[in-house]
N, C-alpha and C. Protein backbone atom coordinates (compact mmCIF):
# COMPACT_ATOMS: atom_id res chain seq x y z
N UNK A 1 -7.92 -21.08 -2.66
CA UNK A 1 -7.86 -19.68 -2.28
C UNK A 1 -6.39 -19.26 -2.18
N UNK A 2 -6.14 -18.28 -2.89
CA UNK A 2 -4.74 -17.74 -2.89
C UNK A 2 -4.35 -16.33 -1.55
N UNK A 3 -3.27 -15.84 -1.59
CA UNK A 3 -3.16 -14.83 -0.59
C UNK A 3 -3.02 -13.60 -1.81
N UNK A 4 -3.62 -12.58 -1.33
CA UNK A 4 -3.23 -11.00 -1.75
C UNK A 4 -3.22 -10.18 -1.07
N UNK A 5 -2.33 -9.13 -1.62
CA UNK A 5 -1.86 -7.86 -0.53
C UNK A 5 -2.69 -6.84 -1.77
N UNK A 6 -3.70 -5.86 -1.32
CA UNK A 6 -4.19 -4.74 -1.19
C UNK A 6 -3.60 -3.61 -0.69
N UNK A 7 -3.28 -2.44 -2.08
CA UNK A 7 -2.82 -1.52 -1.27
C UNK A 7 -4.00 -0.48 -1.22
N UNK A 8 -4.00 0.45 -0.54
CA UNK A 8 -5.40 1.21 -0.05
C UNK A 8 -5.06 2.76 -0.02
N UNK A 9 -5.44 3.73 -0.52
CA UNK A 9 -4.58 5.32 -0.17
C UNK A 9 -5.52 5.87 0.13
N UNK A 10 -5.87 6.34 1.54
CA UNK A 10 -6.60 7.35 2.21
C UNK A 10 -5.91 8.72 2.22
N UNK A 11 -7.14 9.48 2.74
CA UNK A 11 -6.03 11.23 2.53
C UNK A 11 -7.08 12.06 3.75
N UNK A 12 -6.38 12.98 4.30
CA UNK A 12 -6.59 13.03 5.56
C UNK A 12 -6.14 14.66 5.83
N UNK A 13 -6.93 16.10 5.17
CA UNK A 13 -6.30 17.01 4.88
C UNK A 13 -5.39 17.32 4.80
N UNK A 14 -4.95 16.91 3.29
CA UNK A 14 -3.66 17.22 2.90
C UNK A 14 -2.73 15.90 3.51
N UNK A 15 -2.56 14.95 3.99
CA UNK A 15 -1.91 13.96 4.19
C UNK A 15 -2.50 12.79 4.17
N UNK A 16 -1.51 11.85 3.24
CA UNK A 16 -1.53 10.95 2.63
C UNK A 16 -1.41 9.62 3.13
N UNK A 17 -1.92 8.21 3.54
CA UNK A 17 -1.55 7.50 4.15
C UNK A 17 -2.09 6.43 3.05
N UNK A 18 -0.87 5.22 2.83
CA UNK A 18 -0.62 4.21 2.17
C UNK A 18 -1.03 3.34 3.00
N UNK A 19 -2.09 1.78 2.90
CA UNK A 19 -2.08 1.17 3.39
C UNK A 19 -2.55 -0.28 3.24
N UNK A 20 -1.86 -1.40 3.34
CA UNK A 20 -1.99 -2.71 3.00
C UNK A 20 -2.44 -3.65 3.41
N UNK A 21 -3.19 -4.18 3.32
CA UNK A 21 -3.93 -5.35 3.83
C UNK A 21 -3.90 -6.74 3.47
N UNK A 22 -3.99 -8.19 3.93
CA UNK A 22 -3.41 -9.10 3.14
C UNK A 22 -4.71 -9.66 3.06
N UNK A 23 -5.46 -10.73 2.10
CA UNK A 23 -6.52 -10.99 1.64
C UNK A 23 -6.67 -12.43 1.42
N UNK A 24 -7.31 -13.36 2.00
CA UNK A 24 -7.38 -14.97 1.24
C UNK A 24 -8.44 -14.84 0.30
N UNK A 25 -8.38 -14.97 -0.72
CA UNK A 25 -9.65 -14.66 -1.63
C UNK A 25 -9.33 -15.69 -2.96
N UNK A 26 -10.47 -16.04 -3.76
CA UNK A 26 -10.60 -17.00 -5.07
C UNK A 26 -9.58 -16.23 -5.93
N UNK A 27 -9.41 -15.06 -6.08
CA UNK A 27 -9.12 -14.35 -7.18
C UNK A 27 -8.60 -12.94 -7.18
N UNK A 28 -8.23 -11.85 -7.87
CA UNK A 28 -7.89 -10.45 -7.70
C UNK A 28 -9.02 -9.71 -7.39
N UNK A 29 -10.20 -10.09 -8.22
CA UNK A 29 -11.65 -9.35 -7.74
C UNK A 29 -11.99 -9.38 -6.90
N UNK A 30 -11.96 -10.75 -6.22
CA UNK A 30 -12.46 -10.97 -4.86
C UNK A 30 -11.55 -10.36 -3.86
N UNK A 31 -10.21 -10.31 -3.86
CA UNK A 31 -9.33 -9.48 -2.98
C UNK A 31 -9.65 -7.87 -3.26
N UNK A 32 -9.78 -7.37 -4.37
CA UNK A 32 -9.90 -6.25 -4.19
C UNK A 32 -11.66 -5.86 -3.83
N UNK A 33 -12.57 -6.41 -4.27
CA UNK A 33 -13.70 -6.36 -2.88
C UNK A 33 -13.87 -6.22 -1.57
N UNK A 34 -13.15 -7.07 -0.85
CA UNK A 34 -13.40 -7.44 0.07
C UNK A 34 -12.18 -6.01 0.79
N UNK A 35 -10.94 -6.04 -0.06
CA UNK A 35 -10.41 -4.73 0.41
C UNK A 35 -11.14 -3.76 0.08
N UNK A 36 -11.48 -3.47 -0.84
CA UNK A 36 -12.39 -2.02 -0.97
C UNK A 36 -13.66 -1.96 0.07
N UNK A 37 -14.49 -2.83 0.81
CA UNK A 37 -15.38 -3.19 1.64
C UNK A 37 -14.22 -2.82 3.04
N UNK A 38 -13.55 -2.96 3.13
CA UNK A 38 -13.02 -2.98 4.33
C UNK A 38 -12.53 -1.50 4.83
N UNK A 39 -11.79 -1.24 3.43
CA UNK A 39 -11.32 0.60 3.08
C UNK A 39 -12.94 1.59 3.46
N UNK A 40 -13.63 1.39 3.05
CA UNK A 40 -14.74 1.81 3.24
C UNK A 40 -14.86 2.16 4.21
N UNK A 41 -15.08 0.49 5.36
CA UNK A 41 -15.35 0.94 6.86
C UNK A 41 -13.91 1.57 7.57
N UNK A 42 -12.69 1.25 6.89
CA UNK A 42 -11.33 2.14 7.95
C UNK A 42 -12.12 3.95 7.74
N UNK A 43 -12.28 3.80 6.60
CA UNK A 43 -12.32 5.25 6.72
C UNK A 43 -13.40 5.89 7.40
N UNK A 44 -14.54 5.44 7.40
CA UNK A 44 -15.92 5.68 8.26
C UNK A 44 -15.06 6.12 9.85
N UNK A 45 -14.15 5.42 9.91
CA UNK A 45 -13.58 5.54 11.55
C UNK A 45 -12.67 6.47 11.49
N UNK A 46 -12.47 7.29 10.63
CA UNK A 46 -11.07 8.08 10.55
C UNK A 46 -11.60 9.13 11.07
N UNK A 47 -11.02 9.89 11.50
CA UNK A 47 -11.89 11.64 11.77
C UNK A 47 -11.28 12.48 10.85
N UNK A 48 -12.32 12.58 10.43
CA UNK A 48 -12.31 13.48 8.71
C UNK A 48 -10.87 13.20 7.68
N UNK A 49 -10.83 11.71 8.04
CA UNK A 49 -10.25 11.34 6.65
C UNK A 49 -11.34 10.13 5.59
N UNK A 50 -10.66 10.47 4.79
CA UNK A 50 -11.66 9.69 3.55
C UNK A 50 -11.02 8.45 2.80
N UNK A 51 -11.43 7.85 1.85
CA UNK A 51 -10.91 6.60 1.32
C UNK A 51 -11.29 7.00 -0.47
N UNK A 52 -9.48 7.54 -0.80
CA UNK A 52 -9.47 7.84 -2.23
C UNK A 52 -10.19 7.14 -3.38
N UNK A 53 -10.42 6.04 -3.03
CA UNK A 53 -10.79 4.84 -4.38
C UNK A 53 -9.96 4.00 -4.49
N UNK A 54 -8.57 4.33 -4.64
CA UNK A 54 -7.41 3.66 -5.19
C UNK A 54 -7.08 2.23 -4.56
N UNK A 55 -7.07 1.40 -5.24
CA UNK A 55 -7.04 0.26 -4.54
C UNK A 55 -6.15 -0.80 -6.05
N UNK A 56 -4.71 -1.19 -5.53
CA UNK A 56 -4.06 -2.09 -6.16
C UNK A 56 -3.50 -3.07 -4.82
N UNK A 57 -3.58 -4.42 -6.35
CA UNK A 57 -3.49 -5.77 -5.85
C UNK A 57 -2.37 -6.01 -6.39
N UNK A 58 -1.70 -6.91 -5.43
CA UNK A 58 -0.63 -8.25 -5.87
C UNK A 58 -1.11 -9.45 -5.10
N UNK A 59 -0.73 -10.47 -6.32
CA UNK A 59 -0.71 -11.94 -5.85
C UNK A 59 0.32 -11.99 -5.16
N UNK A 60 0.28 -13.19 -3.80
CA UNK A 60 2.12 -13.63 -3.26
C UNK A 60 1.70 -14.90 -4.08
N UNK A 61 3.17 -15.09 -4.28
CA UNK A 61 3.39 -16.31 -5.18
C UNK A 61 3.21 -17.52 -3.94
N UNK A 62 3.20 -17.04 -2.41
CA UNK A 62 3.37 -18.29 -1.42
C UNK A 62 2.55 -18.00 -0.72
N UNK A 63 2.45 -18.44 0.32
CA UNK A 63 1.94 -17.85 1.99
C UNK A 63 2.68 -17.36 2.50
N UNK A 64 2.05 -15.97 3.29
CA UNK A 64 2.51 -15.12 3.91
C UNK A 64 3.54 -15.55 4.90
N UNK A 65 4.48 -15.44 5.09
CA UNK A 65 5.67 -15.64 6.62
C UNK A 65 6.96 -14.80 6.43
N UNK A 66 7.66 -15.28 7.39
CA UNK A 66 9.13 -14.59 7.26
C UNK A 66 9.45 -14.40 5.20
N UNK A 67 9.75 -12.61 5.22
CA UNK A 67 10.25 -12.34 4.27
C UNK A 67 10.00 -12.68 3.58
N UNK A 68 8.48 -13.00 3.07
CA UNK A 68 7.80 -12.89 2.03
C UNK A 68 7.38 -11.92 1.24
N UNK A 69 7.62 -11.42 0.04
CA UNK A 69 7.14 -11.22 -0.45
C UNK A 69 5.62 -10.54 -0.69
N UNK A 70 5.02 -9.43 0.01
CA UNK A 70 3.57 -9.09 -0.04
C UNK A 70 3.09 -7.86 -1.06
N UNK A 71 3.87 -7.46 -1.71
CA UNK A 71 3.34 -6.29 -2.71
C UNK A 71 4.98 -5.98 -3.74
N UNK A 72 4.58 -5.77 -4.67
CA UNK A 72 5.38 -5.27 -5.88
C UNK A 72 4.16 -4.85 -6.98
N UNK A 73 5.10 -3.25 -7.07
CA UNK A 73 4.53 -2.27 -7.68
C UNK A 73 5.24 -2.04 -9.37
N UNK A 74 5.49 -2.23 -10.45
CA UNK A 74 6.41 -2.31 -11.15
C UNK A 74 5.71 -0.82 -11.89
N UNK A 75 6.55 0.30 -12.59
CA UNK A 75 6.23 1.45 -13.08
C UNK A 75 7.39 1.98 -13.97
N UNK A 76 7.36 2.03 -15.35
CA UNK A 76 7.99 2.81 -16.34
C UNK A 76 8.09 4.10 -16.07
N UNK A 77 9.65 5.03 -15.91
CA UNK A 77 9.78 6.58 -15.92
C UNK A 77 10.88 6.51 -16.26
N UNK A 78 10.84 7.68 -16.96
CA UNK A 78 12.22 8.55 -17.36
C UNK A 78 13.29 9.02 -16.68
N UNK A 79 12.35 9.27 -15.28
CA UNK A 79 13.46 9.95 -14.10
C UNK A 79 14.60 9.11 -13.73
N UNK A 80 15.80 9.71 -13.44
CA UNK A 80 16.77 9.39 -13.31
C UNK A 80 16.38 8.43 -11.15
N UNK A 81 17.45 7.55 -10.96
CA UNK A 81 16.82 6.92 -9.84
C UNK A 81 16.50 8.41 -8.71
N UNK A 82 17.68 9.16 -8.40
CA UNK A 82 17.63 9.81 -7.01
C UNK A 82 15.59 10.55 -7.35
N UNK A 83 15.89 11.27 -9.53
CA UNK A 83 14.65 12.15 -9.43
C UNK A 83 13.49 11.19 -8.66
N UNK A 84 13.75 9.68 -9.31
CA UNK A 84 12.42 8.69 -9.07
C UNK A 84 11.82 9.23 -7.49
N UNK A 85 12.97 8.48 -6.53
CA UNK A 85 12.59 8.58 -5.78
C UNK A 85 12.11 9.53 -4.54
N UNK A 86 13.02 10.65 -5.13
CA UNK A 86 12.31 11.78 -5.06
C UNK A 86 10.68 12.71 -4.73
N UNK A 87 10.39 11.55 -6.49
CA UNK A 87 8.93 12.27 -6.55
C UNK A 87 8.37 11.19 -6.48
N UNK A 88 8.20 9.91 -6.14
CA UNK A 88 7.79 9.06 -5.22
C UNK A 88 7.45 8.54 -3.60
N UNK A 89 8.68 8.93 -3.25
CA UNK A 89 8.70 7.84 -2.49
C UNK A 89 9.39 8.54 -1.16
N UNK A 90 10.39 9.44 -1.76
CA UNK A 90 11.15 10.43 -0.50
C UNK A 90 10.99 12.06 -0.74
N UNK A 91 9.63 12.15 -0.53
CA UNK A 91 9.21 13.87 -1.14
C UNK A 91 9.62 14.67 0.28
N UNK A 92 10.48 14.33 1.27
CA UNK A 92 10.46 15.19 2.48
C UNK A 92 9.63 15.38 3.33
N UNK A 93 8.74 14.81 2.75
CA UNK A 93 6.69 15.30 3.76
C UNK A 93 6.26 13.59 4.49
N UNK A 94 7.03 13.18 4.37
CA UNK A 94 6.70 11.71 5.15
C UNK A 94 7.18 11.60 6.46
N UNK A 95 6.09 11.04 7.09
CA UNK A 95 6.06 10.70 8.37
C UNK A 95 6.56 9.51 8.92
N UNK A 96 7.51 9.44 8.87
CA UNK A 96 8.37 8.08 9.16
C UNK A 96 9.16 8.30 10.45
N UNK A 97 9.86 7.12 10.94
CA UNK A 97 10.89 7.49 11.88
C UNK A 97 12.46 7.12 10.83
N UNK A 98 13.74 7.81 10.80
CA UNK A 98 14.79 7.63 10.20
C UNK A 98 15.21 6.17 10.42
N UNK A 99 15.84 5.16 10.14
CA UNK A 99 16.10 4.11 10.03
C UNK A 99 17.97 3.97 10.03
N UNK A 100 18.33 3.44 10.15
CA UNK A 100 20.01 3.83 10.08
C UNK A 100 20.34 1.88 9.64
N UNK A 101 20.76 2.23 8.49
CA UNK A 101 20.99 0.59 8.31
C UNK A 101 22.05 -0.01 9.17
N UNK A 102 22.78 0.19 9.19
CA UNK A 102 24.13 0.33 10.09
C UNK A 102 23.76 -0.15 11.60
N UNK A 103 22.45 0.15 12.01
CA UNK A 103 22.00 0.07 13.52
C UNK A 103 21.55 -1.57 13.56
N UNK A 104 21.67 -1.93 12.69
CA UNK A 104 20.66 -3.79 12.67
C UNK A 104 21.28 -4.62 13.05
């Protein structure tokens, strides 16, 4: 049995929530089952949020611990890096707290 990370995207009027789960399973099918079974019931518990479908897998090449490795997403675009991340990843509408590298 290998480890996989499941990523999961629920949506929640109009907001978006990314979310990962780690999986011991035979295989990718079986990780993404058992995550999609699980996505199912998070969302049953959400108040009036739902569970998009979307469901991607990565293998870890190890077991999970310090600074491992649990998801890589790899994606071909044209956009220049700042557009990438932009329309990815830093659209202004995320709910995060600021991070200050400098503070570590």
């Amino acid at each position: 049995m290998d480890w996989y990370c499941v990523r999961a995207v629920f949506a929640f009027d109009g907001v978006y929530e990314e979310r990962m789960t780690l999986w011991q399973a035979a295989d990718f099918t079986a990780a993404i089952t058992l995550a999609g079974q699980e996505a199912s019931t998070y969302a049953a518990e959400l108040d009036g949020g739902e569970f998009t479908g979307l469901l991607q897998a990565y293998a870890l090449d190890d077991r999970p611990g310090h600074g491992a490795e649990v998801f890589s997403l790899m994606r071909t675009s044209p956009l220049s890096t700042d557009d990438y991340l932009s329309t990815f990843f830093d659209t202004g509408a995320e709910r995060q707290n600021p991070v200050d590298p400098g503070s570590r």
